[in-house]
PDB file of N, CA and C in Angstrom:
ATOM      1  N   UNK A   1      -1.370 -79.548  17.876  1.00  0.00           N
ATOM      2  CA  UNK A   1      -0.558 -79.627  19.073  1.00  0.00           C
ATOM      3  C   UNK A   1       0.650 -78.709  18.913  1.00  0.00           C
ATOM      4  N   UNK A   2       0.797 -78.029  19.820  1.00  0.00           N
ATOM      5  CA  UNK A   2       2.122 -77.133  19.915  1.00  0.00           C
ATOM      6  C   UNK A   2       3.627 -77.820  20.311  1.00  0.00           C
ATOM      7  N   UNK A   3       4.267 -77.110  19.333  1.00  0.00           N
ATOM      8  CA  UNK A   3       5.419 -78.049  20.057  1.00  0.00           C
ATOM      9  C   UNK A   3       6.378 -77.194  21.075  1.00  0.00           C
ATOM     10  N   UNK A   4       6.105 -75.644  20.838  1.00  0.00           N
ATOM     11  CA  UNK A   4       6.793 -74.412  21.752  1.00  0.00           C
ATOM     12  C   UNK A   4       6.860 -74.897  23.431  1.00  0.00           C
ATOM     13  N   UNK A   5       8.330 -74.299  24.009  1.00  0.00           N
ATOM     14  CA  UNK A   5       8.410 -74.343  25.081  1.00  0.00           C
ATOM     15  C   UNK A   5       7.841 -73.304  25.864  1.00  0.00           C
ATOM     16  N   UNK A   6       6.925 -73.367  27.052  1.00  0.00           N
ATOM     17  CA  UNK A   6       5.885 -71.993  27.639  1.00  0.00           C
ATOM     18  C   UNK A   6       6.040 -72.229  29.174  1.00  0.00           C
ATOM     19  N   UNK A   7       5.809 -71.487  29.833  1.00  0.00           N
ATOM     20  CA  UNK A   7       6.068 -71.761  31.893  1.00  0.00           C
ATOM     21  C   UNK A   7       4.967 -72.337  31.672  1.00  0.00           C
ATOM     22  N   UNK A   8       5.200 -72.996  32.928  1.00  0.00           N
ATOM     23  CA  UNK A   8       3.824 -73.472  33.531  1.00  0.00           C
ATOM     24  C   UNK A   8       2.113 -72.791  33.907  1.00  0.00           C
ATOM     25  N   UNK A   9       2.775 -71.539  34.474  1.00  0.00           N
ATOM     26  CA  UNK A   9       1.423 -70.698  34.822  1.00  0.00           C
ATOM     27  C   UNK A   9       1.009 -70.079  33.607  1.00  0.00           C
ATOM     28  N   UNK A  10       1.254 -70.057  32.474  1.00  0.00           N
ATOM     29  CA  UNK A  10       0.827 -69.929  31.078  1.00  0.00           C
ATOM     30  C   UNK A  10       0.503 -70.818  30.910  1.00  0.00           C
ATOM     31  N   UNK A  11       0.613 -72.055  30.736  1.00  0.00           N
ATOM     32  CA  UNK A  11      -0.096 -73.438  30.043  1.00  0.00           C
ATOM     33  C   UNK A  11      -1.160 -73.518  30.105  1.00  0.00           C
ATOM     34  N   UNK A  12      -2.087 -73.759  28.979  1.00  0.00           N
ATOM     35  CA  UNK A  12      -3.898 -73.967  29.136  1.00  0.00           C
ATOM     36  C   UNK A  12      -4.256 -75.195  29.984  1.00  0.00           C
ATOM     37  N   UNK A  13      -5.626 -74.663  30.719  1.00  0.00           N
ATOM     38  CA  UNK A  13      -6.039 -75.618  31.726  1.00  0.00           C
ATOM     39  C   UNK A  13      -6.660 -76.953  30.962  1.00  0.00           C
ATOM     40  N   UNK A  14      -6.441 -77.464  31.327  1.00  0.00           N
ATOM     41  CA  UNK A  14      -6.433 -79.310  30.848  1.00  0.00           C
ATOM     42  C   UNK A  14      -6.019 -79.894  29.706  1.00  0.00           C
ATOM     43  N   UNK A  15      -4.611 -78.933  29.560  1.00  0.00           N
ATOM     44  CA  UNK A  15      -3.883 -79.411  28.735  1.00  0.00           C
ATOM     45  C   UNK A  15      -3.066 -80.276  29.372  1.00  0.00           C
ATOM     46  N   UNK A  16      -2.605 -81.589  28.561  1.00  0.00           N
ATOM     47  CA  UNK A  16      -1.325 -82.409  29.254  1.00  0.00           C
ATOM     48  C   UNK A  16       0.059 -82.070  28.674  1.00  0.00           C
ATOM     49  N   UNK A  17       1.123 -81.883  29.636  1.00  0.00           N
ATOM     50  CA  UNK A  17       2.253 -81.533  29.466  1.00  0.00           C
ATOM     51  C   UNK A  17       3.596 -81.756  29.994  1.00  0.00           C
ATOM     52  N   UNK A  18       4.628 -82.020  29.407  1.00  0.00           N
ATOM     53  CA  UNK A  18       5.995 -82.574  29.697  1.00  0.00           C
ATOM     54  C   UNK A  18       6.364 -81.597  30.291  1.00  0.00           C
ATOM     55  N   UNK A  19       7.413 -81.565  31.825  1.00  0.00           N
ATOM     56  CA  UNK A  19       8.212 -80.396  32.372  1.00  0.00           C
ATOM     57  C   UNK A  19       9.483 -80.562  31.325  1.00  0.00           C
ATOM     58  N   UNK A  20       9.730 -79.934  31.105  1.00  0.00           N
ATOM     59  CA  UNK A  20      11.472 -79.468  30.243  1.00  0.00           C
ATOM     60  C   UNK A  20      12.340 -78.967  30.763  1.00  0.00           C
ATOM     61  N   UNK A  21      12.117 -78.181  32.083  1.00  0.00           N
ATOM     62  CA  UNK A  21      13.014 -77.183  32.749  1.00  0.00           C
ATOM     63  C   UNK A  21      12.398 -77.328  34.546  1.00  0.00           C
ATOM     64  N   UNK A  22      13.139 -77.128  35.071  1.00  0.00           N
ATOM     65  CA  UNK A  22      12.705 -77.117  36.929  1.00  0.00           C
ATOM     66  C   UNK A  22      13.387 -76.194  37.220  1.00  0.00           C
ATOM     67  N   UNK A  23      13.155 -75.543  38.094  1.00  0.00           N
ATOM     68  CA  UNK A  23      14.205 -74.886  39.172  1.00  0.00           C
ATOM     69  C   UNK A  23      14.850 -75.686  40.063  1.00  0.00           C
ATOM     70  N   UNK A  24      16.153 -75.302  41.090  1.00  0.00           N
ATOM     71  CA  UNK A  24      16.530 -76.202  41.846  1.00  0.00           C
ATOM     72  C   UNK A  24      15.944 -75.823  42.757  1.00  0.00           C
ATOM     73  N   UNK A  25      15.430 -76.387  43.511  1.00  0.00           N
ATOM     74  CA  UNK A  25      14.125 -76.329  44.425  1.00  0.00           C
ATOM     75  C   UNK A  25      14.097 -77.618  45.135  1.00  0.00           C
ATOM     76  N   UNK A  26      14.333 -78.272  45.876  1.00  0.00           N
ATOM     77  CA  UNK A  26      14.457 -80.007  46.566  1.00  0.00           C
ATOM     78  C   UNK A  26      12.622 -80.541  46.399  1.00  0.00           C
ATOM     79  N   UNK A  27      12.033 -79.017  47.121  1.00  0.00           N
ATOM     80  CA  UNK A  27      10.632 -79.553  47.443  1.00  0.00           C
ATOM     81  C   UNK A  27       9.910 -79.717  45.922  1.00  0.00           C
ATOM     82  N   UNK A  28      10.258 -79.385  44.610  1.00  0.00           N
ATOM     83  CA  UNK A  28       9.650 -79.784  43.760  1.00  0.00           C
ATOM     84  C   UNK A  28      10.249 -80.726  43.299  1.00  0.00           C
ATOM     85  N   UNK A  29      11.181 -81.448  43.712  1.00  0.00           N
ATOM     86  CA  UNK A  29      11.603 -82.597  43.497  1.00  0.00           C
ATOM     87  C   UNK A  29      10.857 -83.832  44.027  1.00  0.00           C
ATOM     88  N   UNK A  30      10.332 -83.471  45.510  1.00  0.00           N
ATOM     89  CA  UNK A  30       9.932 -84.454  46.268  1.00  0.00           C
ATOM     90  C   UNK A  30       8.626 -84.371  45.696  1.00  0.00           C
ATOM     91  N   UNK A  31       8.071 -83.687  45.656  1.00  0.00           N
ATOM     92  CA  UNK A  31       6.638 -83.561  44.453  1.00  0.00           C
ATOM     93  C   UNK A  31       6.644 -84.571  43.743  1.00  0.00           C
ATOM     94  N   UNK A  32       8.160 -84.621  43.175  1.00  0.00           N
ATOM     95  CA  UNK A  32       7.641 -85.481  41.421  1.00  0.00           C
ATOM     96  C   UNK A  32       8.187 -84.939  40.229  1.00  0.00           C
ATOM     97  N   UNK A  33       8.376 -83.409  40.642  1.00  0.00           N
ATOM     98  CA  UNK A  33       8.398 -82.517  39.416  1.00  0.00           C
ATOM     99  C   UNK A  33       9.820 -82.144  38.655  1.00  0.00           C
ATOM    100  N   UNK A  34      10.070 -83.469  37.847  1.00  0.00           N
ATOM    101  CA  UNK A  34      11.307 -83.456  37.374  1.00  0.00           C
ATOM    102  C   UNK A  34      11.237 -83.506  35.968  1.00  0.00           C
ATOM    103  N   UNK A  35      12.290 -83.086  34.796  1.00  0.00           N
ATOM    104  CA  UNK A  35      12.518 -83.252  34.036  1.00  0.00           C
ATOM    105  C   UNK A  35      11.904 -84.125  33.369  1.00  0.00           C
ATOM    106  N   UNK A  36      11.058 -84.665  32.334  1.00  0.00           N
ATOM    107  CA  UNK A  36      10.250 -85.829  31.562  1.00  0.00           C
ATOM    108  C   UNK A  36       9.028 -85.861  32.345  1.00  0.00           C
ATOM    109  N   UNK A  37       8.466 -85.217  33.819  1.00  0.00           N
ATOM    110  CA  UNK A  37       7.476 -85.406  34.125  1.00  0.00           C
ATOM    111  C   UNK A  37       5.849 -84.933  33.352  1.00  0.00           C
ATOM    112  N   UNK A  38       5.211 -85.887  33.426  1.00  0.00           N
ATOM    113  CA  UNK A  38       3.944 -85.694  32.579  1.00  0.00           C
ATOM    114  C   UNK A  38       2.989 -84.541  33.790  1.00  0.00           C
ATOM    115  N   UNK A  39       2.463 -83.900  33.381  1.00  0.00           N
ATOM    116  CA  UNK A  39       1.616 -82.982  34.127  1.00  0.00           C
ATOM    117  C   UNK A  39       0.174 -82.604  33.388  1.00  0.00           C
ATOM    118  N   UNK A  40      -0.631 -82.624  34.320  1.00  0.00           N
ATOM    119  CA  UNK A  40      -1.976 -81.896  33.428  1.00  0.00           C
ATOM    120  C   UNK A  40      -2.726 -81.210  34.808  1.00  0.00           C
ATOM    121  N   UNK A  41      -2.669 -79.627  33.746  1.00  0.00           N
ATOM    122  CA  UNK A  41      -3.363 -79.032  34.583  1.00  0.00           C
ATOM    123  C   UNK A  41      -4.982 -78.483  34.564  1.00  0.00           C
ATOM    124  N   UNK A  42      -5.268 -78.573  35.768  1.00  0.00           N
ATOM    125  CA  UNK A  42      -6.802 -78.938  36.329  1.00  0.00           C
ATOM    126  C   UNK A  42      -7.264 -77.730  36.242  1.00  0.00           C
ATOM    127  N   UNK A  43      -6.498 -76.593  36.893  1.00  0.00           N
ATOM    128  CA  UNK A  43      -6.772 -75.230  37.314  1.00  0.00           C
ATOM    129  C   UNK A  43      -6.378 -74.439  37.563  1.00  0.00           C
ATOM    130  N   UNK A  44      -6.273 -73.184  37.165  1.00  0.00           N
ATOM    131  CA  UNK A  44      -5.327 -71.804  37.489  1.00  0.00           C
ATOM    132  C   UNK A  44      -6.354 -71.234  38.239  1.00  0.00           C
ATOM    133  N   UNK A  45      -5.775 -70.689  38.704  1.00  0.00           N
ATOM    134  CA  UNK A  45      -6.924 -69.651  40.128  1.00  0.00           C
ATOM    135  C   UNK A  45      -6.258 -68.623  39.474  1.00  0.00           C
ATOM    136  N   UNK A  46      -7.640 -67.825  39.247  1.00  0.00           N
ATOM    137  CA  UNK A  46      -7.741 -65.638  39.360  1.00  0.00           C
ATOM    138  C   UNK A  46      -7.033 -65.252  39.885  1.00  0.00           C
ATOM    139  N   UNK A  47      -6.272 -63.940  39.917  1.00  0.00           N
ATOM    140  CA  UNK A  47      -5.496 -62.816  40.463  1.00  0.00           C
ATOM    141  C   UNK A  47      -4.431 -63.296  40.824  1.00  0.00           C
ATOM    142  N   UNK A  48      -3.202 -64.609  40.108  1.00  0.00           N
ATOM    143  CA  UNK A  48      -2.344 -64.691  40.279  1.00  0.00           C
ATOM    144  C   UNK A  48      -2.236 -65.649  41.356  1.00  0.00           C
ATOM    145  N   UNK A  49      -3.444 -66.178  41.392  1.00  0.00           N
ATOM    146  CA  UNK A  49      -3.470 -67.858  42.837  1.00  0.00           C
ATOM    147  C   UNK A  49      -2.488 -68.744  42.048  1.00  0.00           C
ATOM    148  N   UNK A  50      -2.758 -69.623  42.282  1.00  0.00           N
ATOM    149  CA  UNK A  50      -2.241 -71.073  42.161  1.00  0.00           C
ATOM    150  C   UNK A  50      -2.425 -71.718  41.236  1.00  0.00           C
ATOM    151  N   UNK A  51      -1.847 -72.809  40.354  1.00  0.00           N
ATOM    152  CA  UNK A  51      -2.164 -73.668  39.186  1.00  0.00           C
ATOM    153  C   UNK A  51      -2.069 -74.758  40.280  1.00  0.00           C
ATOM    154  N   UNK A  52      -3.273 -75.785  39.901  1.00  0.00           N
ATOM    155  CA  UNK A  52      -3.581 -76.826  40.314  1.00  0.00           C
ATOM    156  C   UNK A  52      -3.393 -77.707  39.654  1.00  0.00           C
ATOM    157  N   UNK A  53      -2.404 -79.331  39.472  1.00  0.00           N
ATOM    158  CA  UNK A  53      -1.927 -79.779  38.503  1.00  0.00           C
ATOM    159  C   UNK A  53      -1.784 -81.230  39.012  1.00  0.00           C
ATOM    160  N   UNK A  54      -2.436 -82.338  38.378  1.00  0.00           N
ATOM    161  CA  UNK A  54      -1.895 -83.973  38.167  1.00  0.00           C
ATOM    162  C   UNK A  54      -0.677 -84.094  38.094  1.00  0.00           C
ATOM    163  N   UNK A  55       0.167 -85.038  38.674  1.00  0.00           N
ATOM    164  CA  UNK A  55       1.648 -85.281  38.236  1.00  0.00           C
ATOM    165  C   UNK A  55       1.374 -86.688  38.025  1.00  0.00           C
ATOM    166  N   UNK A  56       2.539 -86.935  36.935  1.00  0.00           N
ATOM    167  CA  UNK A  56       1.788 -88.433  36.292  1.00  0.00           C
ATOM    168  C   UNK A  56       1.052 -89.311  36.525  1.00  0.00           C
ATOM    169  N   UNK A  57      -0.203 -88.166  36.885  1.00  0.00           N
ATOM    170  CA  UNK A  57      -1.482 -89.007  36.664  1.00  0.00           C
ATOM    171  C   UNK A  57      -1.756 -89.609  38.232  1.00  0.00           C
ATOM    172  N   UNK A  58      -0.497 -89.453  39.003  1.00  0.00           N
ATOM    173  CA  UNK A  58      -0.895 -89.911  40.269  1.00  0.00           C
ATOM    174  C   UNK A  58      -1.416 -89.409  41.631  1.00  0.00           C
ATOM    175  N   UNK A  59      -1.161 -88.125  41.302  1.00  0.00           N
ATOM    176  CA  UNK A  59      -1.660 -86.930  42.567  1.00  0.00           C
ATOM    177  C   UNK A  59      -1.555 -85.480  42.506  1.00  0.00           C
ATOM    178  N   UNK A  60      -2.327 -84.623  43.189  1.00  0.00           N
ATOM    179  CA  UNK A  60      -2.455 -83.585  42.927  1.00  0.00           C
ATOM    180  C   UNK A  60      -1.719 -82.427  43.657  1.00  0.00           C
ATOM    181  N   UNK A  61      -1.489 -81.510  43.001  1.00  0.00           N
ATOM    182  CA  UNK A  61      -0.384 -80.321  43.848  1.00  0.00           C
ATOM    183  C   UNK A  61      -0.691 -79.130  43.178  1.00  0.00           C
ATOM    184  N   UNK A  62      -0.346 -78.212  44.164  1.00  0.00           N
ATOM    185  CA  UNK A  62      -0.394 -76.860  43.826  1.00  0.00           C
ATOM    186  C   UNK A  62       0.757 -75.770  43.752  1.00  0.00           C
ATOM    187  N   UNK A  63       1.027 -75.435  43.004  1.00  0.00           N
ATOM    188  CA  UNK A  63       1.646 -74.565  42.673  1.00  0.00           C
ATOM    189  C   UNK A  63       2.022 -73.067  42.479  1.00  0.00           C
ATOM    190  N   UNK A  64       2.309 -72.537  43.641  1.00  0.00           N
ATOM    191  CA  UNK A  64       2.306 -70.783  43.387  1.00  0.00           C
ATOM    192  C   UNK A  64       2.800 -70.280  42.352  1.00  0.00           C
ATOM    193  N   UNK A  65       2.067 -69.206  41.737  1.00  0.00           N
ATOM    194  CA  UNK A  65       2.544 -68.739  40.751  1.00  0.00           C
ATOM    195  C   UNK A  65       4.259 -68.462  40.196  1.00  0.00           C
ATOM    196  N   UNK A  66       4.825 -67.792  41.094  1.00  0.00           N
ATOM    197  CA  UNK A  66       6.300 -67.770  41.226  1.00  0.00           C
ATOM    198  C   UNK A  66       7.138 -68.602  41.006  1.00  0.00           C
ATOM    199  N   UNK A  67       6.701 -69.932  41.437  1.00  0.00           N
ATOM    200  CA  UNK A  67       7.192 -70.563  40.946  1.00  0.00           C
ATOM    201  C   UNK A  67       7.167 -71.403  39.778  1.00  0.00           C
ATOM    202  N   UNK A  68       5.430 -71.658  39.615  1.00  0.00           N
ATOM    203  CA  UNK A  68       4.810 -72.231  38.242  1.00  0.00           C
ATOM    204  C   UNK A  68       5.981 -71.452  36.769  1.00  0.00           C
ATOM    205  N   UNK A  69       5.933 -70.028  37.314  1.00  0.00           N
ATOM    206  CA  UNK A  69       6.500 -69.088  36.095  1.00  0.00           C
ATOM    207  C   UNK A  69       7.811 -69.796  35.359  1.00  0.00           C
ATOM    208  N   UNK A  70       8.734 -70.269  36.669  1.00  0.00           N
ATOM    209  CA  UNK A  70       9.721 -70.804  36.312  1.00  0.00           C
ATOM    210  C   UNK A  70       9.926 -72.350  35.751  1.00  0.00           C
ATOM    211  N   UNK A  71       8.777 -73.047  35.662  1.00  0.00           N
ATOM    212  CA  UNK A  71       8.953 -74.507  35.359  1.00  0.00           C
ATOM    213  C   UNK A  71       8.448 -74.321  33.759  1.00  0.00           C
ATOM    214  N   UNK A  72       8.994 -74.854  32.726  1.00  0.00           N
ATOM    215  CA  UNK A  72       8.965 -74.899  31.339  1.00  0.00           C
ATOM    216  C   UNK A  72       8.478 -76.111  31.692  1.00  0.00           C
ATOM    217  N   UNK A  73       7.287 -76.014  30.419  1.00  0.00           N
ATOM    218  CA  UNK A  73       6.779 -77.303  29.996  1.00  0.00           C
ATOM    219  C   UNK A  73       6.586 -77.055  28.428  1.00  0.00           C
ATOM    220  N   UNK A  74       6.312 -78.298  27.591  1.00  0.00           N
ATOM    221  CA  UNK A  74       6.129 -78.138  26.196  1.00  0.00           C
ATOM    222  C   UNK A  74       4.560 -79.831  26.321  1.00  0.00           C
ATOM    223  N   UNK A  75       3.678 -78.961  25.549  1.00  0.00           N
ATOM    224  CA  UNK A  75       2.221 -79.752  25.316  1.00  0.00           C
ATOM    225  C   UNK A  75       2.804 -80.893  24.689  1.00  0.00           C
ATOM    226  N   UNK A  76       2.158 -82.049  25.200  1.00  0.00           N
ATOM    227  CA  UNK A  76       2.263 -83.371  24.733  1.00  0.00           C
ATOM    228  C   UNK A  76       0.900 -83.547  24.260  1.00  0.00           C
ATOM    229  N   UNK A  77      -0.342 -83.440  24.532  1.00  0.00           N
ATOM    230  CA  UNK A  77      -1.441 -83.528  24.766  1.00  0.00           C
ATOM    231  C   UNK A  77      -2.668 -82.294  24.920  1.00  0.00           C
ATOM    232  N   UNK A  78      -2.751 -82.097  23.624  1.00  0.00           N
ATOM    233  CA  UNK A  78      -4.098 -80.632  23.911  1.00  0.00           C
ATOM    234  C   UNK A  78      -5.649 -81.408  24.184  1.00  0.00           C
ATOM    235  N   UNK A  79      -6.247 -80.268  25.116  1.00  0.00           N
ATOM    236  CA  UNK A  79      -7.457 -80.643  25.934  1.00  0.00           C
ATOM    237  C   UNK A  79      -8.613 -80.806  25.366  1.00  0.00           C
TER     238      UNK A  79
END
């Protein structure tokens, strides 16, 4: 298990992972996507699409790259 901090749109797909860092952003707040949040992601889409991602375990969201770039997470859980 890694303990390094990495963005989000880098993180391996179905790995589980702690956010560490957010942007201020309201709408990824209302998501879920805060500081200590558990995440596991399902799916990165080709040519710079979207990461597709569980938020603790309770629902699913997507994420544009741009912004994925900016959310730090560190692996709790390799796939």
């Amino acid at each position: 298990m890694s303990s390094s901090i990495i963005n989000l749109y880098d993180a391996k797909t179905k790995g589980t992972f702690q956010v560490s860092a957010v942007p201020n952003i309201g709408l990824l707040q209302n998501l879920g996507l805060r500081i200590g949040t558990q995440v596991k992601i399902q799916n990165r889409y080709a040519l710079g699409g979207p990461v597709l991602l569980h938020v603790d375990g309770a629902f699913v969201v997507a994420i544009g790259k741009d912004i994925a770039t900016q959310i730090a997470v560190k692996e709790i859980r390799a796939s």
